[in-house]
N, C-alpha and C. Protein backbone atom coordinates (compact mmCIF):
# COMPACT_ATOMS: atom_id res chain seq x y z
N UNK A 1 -1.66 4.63 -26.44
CA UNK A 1 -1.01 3.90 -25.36
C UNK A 1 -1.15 4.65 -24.04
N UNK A 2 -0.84 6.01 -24.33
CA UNK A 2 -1.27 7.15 -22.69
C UNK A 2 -2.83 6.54 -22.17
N UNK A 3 -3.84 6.52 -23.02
CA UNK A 3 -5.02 6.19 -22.67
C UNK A 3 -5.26 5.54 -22.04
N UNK A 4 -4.44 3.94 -22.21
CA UNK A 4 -4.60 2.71 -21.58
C UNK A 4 -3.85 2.84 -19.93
N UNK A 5 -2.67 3.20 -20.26
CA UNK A 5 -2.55 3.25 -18.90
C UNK A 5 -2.89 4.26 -18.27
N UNK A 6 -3.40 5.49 -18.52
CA UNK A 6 -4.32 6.41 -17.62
C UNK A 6 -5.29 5.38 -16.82
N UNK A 7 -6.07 4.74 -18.10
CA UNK A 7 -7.18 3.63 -17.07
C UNK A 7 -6.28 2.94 -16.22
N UNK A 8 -5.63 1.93 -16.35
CA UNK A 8 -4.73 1.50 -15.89
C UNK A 8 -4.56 1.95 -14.50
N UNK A 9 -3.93 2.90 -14.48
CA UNK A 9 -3.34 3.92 -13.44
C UNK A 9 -4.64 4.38 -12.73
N UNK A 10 -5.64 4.48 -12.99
CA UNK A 10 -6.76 4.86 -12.03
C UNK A 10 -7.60 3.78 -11.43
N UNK A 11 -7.30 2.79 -12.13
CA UNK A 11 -8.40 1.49 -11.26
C UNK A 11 -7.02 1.42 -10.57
N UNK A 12 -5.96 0.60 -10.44
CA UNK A 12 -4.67 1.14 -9.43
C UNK A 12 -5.05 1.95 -8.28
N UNK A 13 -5.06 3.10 -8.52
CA UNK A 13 -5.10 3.97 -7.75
C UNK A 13 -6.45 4.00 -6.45
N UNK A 14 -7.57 3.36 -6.98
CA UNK A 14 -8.62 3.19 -6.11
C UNK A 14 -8.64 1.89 -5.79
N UNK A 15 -8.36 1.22 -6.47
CA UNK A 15 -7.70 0.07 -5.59
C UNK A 15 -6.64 0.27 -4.20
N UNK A 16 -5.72 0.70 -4.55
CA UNK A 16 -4.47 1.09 -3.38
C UNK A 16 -5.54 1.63 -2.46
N UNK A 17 -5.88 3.11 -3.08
CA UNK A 17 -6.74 3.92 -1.51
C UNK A 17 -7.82 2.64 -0.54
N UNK A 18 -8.27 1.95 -1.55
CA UNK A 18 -9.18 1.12 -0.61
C UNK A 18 -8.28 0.31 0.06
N UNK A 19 -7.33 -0.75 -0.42
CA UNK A 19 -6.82 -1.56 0.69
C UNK A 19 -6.21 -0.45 1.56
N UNK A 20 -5.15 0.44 1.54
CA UNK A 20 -4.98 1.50 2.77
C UNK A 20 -6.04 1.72 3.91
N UNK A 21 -7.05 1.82 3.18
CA UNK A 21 -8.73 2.11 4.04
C UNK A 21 -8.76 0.78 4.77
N UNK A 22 -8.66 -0.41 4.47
CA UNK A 22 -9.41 -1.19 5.17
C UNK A 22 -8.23 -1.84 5.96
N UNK A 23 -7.19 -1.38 6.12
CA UNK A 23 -5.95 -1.98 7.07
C UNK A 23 -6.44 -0.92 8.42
N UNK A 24 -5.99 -2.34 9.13
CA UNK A 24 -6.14 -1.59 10.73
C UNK A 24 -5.05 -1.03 10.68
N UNK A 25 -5.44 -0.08 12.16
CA UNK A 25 -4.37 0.85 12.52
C UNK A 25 -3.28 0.10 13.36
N UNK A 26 -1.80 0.43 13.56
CA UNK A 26 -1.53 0.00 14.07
C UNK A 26 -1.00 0.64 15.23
N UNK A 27 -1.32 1.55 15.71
CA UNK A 27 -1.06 2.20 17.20
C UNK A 27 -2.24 2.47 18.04
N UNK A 28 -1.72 3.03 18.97
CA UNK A 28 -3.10 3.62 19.55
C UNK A 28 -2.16 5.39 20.26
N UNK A 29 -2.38 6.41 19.41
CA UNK A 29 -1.52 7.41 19.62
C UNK A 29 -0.21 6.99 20.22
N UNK A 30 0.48 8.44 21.10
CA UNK A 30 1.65 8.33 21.21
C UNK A 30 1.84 7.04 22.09
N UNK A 31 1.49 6.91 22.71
CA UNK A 31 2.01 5.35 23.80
C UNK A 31 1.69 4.22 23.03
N UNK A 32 1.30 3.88 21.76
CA UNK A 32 1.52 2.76 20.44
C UNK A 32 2.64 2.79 19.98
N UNK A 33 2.90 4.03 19.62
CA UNK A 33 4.06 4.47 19.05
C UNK A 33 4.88 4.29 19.29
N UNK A 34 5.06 4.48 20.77
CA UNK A 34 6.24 4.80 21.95
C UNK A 34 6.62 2.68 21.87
N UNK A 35 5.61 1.91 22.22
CA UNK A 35 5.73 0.38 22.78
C UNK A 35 4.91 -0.08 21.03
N UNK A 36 4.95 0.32 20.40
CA UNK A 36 4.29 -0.76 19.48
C UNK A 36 5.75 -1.02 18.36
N UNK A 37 6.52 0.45 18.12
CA UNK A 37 7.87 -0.21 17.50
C UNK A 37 8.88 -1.68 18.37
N UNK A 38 8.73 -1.49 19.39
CA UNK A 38 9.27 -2.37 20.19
C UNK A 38 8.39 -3.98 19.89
N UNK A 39 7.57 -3.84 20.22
CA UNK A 39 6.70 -5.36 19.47
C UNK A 39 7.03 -5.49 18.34
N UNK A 40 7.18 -4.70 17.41
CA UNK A 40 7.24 -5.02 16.09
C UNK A 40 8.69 -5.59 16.03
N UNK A 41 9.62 -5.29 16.56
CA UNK A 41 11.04 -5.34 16.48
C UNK A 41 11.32 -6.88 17.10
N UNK A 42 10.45 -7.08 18.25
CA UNK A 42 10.70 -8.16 18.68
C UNK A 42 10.21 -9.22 18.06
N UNK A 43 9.04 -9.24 17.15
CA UNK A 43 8.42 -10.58 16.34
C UNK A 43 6.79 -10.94 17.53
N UNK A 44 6.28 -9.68 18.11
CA UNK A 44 5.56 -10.36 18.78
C UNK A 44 4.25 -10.21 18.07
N UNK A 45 4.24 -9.25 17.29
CA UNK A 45 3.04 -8.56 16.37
C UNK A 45 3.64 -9.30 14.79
N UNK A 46 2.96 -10.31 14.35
CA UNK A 46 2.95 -10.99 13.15
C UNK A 46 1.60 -10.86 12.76
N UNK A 47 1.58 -10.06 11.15
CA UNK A 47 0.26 -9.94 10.80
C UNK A 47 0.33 -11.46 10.33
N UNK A 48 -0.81 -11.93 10.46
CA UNK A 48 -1.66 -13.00 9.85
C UNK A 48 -2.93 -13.25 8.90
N UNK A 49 -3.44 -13.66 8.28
CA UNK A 49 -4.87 -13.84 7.43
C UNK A 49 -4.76 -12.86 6.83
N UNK A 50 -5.71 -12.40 6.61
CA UNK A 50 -6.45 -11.22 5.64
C UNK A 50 -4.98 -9.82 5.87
N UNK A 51 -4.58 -9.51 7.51
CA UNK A 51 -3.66 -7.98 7.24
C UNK A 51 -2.49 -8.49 6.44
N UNK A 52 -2.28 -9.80 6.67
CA UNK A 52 -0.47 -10.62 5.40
C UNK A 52 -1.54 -9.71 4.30
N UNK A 53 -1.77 -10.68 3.72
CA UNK A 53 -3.03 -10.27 2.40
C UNK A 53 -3.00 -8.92 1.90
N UNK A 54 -3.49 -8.28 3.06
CA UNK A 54 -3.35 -6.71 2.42
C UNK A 54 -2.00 -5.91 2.46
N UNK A 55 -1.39 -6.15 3.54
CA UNK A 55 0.03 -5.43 3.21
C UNK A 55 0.65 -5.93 2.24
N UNK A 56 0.68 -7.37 1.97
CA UNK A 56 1.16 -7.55 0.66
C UNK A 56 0.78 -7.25 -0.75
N UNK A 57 -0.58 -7.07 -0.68
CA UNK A 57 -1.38 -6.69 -2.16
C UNK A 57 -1.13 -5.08 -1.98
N UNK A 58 -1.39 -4.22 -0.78
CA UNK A 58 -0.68 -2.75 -0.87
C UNK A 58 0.65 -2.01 -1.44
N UNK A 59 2.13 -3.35 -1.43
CA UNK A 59 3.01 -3.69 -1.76
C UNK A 59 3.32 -3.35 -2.97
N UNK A 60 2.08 -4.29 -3.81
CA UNK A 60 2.63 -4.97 -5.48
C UNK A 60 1.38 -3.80 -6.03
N UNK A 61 0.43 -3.55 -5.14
CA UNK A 61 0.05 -1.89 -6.08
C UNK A 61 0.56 -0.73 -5.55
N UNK A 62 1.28 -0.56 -4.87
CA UNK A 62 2.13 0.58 -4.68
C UNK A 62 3.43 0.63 -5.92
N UNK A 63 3.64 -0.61 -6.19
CA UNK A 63 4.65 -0.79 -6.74
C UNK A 63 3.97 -0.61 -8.35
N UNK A 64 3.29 -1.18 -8.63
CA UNK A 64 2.07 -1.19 -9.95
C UNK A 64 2.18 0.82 -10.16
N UNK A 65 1.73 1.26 -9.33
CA UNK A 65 1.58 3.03 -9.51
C UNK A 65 2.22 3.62 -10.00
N UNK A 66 3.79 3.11 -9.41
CA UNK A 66 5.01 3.49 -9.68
C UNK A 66 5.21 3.59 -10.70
N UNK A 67 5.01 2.37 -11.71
CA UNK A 67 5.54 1.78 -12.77
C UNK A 67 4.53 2.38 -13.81
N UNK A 68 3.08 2.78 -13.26
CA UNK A 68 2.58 3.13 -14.70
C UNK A 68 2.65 4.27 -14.50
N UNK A 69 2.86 5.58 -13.46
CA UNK A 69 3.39 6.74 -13.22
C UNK A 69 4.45 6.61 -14.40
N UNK A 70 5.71 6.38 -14.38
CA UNK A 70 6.87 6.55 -15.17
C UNK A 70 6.36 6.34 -16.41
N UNK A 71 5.53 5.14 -16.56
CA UNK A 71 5.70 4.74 -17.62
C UNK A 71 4.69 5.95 -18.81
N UNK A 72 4.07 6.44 -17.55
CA UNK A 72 2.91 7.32 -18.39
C UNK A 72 3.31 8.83 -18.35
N UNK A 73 4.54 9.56 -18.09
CA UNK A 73 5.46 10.37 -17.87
C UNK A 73 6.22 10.12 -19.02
N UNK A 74 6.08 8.89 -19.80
CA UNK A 74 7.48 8.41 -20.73
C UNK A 74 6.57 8.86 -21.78
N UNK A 75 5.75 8.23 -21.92
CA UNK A 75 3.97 8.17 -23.42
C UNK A 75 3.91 9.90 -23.45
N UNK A 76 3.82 10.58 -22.40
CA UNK A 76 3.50 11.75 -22.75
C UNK A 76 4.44 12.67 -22.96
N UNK A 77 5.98 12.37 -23.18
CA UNK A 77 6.58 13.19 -23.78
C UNK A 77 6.80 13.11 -25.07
């Protein structure tokens, strides 16, 4: 059962790093930083298409990692 989710846990895992990789950035150094929380706060920056897509699929495999982390922490004791 460790076996399976080792695989498991590693297609996961290069999965996650790639969508991370292919999300834009969302600042542009400190003066993004400084005025881009403020857009965000106000609703003026709504991801749409493909960045919804990936922050949400980054989401449910961040969350996926989690779960076979523990779960593969549990198999190996």
């Amino acid at each position: 059962m460790a076996s399976i989710i080792t695989i498991i846990l590693i297609i996961v895992s290069i999965t996650l790093i790639s969508l991370v990789l292919m999300q834009p950035g969302r600042s542009a150094g400190l003066s993004g930083s400084i005025s881009g929380g403020a857009e965000q706060l106000m609703g003026k920056q709504k991801a749409r298409g493909v960045e919804s897509f990936l922050a949400k699929a980054t989401v449910v495999l961040a969350v996926l990692f989690f779960i076979g982390t523990i779960l593969l922490a549990y198999f190996l004791q």
